[in-house]
Every structure is written in C-alpha cells, then in structure tokens.
PDB file of N, CA and C in Angstrom:
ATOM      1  N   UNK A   1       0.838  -1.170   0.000  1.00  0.00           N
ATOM      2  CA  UNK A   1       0.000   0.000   0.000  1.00  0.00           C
ATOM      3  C   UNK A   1       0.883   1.232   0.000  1.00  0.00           C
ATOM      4  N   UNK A   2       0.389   2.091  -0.726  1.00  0.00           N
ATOM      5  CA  UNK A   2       1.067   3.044  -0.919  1.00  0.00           C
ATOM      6  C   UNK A   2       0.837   4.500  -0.124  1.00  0.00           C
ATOM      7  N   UNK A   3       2.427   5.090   0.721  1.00  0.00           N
ATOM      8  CA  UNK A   3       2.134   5.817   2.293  1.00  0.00           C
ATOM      9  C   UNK A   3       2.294   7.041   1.652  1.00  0.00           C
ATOM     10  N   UNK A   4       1.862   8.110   2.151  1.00  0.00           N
ATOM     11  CA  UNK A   4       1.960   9.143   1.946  1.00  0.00           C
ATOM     12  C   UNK A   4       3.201   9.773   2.573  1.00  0.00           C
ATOM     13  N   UNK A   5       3.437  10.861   1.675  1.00  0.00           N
ATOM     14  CA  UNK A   5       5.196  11.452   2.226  1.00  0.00           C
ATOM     15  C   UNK A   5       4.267  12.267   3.544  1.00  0.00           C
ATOM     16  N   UNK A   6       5.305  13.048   4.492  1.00  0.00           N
ATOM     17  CA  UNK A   6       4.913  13.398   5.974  1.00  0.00           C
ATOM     18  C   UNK A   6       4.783  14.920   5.482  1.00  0.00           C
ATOM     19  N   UNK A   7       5.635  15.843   4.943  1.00  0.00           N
ATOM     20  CA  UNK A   7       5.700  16.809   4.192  1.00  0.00           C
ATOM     21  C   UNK A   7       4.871  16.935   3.079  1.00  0.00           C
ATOM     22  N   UNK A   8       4.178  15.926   2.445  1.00  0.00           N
ATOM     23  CA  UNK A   8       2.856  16.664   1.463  1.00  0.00           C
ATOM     24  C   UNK A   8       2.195  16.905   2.163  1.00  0.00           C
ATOM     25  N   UNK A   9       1.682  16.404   3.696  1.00  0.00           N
ATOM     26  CA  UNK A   9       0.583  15.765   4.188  1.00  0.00           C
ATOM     27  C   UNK A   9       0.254  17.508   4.609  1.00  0.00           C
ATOM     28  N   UNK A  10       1.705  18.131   5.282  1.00  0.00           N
ATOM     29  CA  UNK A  10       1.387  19.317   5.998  1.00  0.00           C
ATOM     30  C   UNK A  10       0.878  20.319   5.273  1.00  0.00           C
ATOM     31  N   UNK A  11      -0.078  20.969   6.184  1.00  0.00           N
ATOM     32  CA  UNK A  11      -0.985  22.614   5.987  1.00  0.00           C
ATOM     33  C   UNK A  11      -0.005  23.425   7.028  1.00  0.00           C
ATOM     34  N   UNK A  12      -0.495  24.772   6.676  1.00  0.00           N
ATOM     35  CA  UNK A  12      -0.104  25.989   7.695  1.00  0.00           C
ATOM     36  C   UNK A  12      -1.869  25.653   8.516  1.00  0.00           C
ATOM     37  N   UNK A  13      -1.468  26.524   9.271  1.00  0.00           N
ATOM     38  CA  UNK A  13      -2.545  26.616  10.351  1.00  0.00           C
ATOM     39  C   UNK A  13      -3.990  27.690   9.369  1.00  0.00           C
ATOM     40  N   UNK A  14      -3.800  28.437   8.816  1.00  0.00           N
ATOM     41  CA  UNK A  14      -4.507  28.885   8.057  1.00  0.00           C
ATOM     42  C   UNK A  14      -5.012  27.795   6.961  1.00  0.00           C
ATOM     43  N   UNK A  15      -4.367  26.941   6.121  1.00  0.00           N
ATOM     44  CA  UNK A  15      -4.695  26.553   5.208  1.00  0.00           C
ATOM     45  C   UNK A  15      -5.592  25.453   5.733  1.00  0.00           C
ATOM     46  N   UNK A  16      -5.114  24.696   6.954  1.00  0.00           N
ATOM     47  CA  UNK A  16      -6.280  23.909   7.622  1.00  0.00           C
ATOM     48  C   UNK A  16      -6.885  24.035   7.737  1.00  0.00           C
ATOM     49  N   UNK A  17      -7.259  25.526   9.055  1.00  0.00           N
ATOM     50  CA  UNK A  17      -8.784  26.096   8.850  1.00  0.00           C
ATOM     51  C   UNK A  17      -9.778  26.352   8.018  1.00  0.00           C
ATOM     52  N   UNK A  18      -9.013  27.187   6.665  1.00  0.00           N
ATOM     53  CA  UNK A  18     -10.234  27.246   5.191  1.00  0.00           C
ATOM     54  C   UNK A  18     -10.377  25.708   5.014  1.00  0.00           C
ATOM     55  N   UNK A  19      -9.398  24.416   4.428  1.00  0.00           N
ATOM     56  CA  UNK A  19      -9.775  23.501   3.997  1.00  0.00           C
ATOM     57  C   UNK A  19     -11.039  22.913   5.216  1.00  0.00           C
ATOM     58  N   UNK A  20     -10.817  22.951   6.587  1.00  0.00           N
ATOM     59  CA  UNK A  20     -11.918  22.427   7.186  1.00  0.00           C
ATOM     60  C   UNK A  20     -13.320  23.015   7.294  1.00  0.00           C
ATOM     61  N   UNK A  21     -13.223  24.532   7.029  1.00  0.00           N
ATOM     62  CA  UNK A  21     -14.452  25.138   6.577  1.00  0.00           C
ATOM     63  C   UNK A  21     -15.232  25.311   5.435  1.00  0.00           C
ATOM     64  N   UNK A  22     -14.370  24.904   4.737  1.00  0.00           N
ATOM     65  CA  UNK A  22     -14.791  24.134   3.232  1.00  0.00           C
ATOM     66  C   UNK A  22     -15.921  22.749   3.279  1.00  0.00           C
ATOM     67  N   UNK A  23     -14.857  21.909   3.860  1.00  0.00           N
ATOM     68  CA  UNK A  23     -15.504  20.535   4.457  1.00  0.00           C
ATOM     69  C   UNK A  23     -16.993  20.520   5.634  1.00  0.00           C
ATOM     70  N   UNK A  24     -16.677  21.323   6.314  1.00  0.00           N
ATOM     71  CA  UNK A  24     -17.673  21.704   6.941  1.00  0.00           C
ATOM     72  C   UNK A  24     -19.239  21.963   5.983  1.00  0.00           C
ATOM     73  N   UNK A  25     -19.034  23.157   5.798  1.00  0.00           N
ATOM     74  CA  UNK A  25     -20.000  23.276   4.580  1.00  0.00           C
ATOM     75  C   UNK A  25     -20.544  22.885   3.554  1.00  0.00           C
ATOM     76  N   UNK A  26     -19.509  22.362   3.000  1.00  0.00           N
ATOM     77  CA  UNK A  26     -20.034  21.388   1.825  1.00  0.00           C
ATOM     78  C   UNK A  26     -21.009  20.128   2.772  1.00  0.00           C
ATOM     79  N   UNK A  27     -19.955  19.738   3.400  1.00  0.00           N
ATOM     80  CA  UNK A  27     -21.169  18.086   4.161  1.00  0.00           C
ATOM     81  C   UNK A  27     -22.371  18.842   4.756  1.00  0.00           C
ATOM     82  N   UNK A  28     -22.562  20.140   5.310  1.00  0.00           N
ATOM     83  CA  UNK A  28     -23.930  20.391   5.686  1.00  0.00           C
ATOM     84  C   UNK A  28     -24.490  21.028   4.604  1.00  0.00           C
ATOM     85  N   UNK A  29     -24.422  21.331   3.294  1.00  0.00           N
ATOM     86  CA  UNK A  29     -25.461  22.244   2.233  1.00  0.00           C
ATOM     87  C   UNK A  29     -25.890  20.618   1.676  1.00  0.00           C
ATOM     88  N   UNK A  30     -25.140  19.317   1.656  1.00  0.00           N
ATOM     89  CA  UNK A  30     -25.098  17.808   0.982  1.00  0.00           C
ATOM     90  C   UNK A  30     -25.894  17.259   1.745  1.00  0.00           C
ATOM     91  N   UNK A  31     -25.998  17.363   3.162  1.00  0.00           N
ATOM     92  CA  UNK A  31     -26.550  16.680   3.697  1.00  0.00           C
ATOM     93  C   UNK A  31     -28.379  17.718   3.819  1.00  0.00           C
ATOM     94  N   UNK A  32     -28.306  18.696   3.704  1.00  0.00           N
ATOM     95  CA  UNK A  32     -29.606  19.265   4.113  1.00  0.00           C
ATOM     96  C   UNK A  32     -30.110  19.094   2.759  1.00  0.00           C
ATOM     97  N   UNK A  33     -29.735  19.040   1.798  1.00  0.00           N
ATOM     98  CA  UNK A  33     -30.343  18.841  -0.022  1.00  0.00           C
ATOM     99  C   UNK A  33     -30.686  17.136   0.511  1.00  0.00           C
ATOM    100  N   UNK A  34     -30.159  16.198   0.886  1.00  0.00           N
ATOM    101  CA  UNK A  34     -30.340  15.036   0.813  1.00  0.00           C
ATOM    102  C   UNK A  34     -31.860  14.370   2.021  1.00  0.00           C
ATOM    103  N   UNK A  35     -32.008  15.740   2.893  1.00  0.00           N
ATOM    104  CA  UNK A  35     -32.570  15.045   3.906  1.00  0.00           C
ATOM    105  C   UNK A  35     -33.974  16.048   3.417  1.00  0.00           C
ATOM    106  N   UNK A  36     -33.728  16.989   2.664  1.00  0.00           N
ATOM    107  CA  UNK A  36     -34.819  17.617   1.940  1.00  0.00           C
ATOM    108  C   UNK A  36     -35.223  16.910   1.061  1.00  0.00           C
ATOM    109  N   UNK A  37     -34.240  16.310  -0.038  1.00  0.00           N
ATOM    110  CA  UNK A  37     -35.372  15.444  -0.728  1.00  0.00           C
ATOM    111  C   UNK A  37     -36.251  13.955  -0.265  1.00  0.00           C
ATOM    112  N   UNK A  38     -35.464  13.716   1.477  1.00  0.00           N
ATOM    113  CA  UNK A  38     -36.163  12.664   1.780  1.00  0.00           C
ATOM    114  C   UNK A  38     -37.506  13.070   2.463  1.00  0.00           C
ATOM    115  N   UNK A  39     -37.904  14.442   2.580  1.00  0.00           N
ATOM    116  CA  UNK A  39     -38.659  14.748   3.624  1.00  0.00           C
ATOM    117  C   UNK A  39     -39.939  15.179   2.130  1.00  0.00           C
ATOM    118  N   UNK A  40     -39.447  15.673   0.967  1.00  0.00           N
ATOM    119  CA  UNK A  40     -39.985  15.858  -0.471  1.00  0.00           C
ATOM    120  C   UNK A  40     -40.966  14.399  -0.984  1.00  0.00           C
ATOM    121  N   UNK A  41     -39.718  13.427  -0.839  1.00  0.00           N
ATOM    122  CA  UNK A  41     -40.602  11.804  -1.229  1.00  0.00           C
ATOM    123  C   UNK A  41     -41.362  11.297  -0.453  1.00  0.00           C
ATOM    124  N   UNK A  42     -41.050  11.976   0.971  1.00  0.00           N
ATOM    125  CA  UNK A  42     -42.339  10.955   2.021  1.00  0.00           C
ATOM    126  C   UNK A  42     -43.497  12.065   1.983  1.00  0.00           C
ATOM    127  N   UNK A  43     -43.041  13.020   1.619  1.00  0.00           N
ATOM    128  CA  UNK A  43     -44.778  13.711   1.829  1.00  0.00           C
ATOM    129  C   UNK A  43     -45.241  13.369   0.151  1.00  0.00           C
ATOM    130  N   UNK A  44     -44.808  13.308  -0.734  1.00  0.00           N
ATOM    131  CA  UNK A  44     -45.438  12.555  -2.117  1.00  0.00           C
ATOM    132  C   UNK A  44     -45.775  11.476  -1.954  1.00  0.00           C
ATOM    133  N   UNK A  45     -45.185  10.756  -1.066  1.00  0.00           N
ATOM    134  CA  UNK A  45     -45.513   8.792  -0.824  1.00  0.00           C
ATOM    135  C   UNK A  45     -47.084   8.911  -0.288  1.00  0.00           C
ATOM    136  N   UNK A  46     -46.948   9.694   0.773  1.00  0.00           N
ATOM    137  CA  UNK A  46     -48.203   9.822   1.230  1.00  0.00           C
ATOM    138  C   UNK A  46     -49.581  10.279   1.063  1.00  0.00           C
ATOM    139  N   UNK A  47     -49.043  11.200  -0.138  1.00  0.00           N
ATOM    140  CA  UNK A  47     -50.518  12.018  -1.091  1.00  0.00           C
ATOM    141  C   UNK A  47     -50.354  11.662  -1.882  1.00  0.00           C
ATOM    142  N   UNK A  48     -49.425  10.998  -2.909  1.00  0.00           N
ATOM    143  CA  UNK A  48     -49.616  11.386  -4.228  1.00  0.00           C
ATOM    144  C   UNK A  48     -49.566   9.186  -4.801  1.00  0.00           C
ATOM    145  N   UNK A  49     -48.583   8.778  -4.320  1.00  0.00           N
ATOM    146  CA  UNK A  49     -48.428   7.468  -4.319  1.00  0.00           C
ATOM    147  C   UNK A  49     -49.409   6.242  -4.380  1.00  0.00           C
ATOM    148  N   UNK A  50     -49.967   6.335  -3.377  1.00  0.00           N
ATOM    149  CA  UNK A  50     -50.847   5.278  -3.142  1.00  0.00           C
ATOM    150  C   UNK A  50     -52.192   5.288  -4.406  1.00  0.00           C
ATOM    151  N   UNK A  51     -52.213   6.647  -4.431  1.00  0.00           N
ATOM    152  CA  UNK A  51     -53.452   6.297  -5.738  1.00  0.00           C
ATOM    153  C   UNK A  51     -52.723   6.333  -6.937  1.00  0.00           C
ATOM    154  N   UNK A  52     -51.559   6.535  -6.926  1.00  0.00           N
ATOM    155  CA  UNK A  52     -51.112   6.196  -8.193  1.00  0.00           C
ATOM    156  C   UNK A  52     -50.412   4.719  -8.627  1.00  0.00           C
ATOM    157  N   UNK A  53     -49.857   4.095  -7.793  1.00  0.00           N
ATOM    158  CA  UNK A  53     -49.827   2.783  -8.046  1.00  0.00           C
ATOM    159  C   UNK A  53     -50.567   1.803  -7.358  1.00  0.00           C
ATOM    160  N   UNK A  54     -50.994   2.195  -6.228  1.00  0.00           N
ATOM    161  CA  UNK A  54     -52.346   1.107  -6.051  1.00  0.00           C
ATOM    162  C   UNK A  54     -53.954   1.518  -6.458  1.00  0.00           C
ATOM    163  N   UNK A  55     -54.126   2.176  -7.671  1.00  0.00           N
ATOM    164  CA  UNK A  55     -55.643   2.406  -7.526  1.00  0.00           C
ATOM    165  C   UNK A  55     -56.734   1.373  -7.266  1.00  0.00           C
ATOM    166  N   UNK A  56     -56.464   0.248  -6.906  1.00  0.00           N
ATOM    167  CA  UNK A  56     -57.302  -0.508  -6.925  1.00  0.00           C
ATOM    168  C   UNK A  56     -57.415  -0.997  -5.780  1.00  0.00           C
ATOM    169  N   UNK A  57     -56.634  -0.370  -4.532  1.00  0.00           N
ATOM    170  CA  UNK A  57     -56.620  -0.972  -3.014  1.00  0.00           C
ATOM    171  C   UNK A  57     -57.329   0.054  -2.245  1.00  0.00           C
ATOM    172  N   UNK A  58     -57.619  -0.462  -1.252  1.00  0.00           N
ATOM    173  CA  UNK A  58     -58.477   0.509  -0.148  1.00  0.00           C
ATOM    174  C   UNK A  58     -57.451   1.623   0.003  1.00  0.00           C
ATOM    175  N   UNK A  59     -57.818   2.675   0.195  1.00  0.00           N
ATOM    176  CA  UNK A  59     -56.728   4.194   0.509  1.00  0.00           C
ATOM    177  C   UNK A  59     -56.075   4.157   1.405  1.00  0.00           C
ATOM    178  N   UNK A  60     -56.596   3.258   2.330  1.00  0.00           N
ATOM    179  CA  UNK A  60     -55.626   3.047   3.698  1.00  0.00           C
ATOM    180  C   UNK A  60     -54.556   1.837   3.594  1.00  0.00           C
ATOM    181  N   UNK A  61     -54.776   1.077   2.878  1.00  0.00           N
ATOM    182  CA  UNK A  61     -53.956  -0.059   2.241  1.00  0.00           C
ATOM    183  C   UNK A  61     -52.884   0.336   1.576  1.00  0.00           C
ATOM    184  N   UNK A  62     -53.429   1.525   0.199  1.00  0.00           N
ATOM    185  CA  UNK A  62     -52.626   1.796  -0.386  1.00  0.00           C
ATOM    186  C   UNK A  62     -51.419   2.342  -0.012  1.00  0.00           C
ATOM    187  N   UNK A  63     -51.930   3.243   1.373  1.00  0.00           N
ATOM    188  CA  UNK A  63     -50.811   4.571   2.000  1.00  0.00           C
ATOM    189  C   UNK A  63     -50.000   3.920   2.360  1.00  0.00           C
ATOM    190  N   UNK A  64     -50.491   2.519   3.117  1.00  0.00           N
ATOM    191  CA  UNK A  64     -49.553   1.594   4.117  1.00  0.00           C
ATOM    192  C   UNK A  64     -48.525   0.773   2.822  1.00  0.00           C
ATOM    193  N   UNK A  65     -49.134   0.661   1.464  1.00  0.00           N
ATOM    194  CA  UNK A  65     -47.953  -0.276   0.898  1.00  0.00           C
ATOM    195  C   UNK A  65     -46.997   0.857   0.187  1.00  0.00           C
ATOM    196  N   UNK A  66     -47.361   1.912  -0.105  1.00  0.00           N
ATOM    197  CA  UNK A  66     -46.485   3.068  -0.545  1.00  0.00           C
ATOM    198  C   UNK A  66     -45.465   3.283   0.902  1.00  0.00           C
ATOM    199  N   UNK A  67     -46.025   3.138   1.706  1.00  0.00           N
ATOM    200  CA  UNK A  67     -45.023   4.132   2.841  1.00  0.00           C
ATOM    201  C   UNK A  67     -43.936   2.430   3.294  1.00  0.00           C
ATOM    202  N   UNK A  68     -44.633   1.204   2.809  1.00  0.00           N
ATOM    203  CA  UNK A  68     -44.355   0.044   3.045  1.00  0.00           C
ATOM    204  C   UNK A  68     -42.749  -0.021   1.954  1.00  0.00           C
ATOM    205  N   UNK A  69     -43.077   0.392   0.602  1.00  0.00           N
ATOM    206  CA  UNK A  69     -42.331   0.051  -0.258  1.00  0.00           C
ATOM    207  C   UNK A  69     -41.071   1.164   0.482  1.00  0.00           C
ATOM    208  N   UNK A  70     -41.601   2.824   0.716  1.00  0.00           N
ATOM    209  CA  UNK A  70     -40.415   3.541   0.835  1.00  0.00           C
ATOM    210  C   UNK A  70     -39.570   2.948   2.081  1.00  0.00           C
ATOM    211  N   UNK A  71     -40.056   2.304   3.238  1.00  0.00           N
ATOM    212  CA  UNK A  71     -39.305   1.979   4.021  1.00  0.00           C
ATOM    213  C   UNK A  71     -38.288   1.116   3.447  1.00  0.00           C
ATOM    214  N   UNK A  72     -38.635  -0.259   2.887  1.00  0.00           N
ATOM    215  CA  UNK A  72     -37.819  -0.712   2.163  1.00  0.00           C
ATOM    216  C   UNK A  72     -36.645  -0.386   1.591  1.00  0.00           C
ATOM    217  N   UNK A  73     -36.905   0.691   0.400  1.00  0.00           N
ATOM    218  CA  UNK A  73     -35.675   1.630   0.052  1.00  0.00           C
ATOM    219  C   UNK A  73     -34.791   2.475   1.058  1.00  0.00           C
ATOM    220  N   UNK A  74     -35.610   2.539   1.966  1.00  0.00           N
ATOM    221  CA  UNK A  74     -35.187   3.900   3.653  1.00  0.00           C
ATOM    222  C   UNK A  74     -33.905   2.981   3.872  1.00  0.00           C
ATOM    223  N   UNK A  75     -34.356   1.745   4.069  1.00  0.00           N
ATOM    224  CA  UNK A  75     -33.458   1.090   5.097  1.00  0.00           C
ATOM    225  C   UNK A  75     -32.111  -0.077   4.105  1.00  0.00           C
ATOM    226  N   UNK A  76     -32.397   0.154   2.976  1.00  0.00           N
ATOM    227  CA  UNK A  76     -31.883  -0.998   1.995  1.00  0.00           C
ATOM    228  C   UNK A  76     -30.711   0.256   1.772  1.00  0.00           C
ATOM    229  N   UNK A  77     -31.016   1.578   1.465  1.00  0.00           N
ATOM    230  CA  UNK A  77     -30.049   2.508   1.001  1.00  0.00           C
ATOM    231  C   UNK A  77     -28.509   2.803   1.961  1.00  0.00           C
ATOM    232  N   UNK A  78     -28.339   2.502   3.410  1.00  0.00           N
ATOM    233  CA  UNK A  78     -27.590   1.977   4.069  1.00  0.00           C
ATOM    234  C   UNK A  78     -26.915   0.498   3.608  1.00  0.00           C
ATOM    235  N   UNK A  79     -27.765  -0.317   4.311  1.00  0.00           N
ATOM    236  CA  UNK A  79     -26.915  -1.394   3.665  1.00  0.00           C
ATOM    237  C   UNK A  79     -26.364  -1.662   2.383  1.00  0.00           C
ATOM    238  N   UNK A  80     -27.186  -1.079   1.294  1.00  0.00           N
ATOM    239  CA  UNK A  80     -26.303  -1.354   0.286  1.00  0.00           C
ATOM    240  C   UNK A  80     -25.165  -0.486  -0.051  1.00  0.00           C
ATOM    241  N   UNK A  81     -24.601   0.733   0.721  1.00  0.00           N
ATOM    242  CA  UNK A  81     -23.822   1.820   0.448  1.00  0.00           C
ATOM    243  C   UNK A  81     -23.153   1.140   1.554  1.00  0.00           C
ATOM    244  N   UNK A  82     -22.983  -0.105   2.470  1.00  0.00           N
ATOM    245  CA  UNK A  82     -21.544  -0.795   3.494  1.00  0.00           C
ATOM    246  C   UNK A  82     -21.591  -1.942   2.328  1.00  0.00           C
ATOM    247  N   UNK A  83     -22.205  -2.553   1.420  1.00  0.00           N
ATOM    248  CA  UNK A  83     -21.656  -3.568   1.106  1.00  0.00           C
ATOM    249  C   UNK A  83     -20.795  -3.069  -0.182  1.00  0.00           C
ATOM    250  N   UNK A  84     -21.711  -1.833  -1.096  1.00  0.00           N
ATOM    251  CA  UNK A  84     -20.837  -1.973  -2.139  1.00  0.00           C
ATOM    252  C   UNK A  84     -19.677  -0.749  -1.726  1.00  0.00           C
ATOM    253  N   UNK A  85     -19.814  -0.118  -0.861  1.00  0.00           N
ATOM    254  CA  UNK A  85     -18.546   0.727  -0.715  1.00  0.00           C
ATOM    255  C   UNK A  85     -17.268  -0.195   0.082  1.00  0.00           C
ATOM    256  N   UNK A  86     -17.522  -1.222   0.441  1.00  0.00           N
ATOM    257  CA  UNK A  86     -16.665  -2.186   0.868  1.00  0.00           C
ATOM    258  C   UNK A  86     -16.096  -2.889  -0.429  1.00  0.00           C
ATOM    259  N   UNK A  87     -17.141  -3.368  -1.019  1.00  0.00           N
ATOM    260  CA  UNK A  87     -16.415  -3.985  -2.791  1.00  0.00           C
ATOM    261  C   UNK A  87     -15.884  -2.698  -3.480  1.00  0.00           C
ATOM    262  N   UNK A  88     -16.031  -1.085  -3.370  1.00  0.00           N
ATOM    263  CA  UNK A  88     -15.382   0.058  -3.643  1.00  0.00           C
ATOM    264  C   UNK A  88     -13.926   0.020  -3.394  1.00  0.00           C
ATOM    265  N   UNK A  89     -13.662  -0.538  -2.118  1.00  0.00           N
ATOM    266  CA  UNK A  89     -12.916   0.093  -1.413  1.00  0.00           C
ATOM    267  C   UNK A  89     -11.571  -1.306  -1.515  1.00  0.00           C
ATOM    268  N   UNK A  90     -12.309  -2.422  -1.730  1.00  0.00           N
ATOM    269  CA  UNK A  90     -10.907  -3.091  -1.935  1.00  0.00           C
ATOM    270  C   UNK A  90     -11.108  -3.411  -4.051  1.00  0.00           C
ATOM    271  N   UNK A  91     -11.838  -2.687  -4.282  1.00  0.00           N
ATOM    272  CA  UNK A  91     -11.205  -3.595  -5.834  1.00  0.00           C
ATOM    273  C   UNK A  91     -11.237  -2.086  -6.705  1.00  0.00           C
ATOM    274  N   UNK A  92     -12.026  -1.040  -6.455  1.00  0.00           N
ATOM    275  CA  UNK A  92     -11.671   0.487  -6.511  1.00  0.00           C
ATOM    276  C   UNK A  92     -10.727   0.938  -6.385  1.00  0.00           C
ATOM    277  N   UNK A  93      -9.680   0.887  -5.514  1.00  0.00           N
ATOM    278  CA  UNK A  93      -8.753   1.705  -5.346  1.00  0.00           C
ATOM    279  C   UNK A  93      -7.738   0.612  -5.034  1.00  0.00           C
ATOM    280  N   UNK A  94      -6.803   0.856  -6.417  1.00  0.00           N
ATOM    281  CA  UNK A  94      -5.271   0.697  -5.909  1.00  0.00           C
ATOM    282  C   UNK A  94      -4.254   1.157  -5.667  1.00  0.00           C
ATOM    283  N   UNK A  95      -2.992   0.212  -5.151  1.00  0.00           N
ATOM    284  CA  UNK A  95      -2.187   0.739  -4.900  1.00  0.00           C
ATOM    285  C   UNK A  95      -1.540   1.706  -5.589  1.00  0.00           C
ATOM    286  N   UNK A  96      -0.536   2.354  -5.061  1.00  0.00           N
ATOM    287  CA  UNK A  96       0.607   3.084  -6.102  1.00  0.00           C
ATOM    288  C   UNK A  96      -0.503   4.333  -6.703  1.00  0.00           C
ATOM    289  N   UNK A  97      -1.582   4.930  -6.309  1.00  0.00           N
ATOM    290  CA  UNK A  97      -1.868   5.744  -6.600  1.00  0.00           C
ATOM    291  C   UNK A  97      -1.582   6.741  -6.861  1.00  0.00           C
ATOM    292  N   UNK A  98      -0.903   7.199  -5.486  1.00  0.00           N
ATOM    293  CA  UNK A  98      -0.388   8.624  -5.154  1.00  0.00           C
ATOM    294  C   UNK A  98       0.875   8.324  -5.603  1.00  0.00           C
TER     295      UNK A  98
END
C-alpha cells in the first residue's frame, strides 16, 4: 500500500482552517439537499403514491404499501452503500496511486 510522504501531508494553520471550513459546509449544504429530498418523497408517498400505483386498493392499504415500499428503500439505502462501498474500497482503489 502506498504511504503518503509526511511533508505533502502538511498545511499551515490557516490553510487547515479554510480547507476544514470548506468541508464543513459542503457536508452540511449535501446533507440538508439530501434530507430535503427525503422529507420531499415521504410527503409525495403519502398524497400522491398510493393512488397512483395502487388504484385498486383501499386508501388506507394503499398509503400503508407506498409508505411500506419507501421503508424498504429507507433502510436498503444503508446497507447497500456498506456492502458496495466495501467492494469500492478493496477492488476500486489501488495501490501506487499517489
């Protein structure tokens, strides 16, 4: 595996701070777009869903297999982002990069 030199690695004390306020920001404008569009699909799951792919089930049936299916995806979107970022992470990236 290939180590990083000790001298690229270093920042000044300034250059740390912008790069971590960079990082900062970016993961919270990424994460509030991401938790907005989850808060966007569950209020559509719940009005707009059920009569559109179950028209033929009771309305209360329907809400429950729409909000049924999104859980599914809720909870599958984790696990599948540890299994394949694990197959990412050893057949994605090799050595001798840097």
């Amino acid at each position: 595996m290939a180590t990083l030199n000790a001298d690229f690695a270093r920042l000044s004390q300034s250059e740390h701070q912008t790069q971590l306020r960079r990082a900062v920001i970016a993961s919270t404008v990424g994460t509030a777009i991401e938790w907005y569009d989850f808060f966007l699909y569950s209020t559509v799951t719940g009005l707009v869903f059920a009569k559109l792919f179950f028209p033929h089930s009771d309305p209360w049936v329907g809400t429950l297999e729409a909000f049924g299916i999104y859980a599914v995806g809720f909870i599958a979107r984790p696990i599948g982002a540890a299994i394949f970022g694990h197959y990412g992470d050893r057949i994605g990236r090799k050595s001798g990069a840097l």
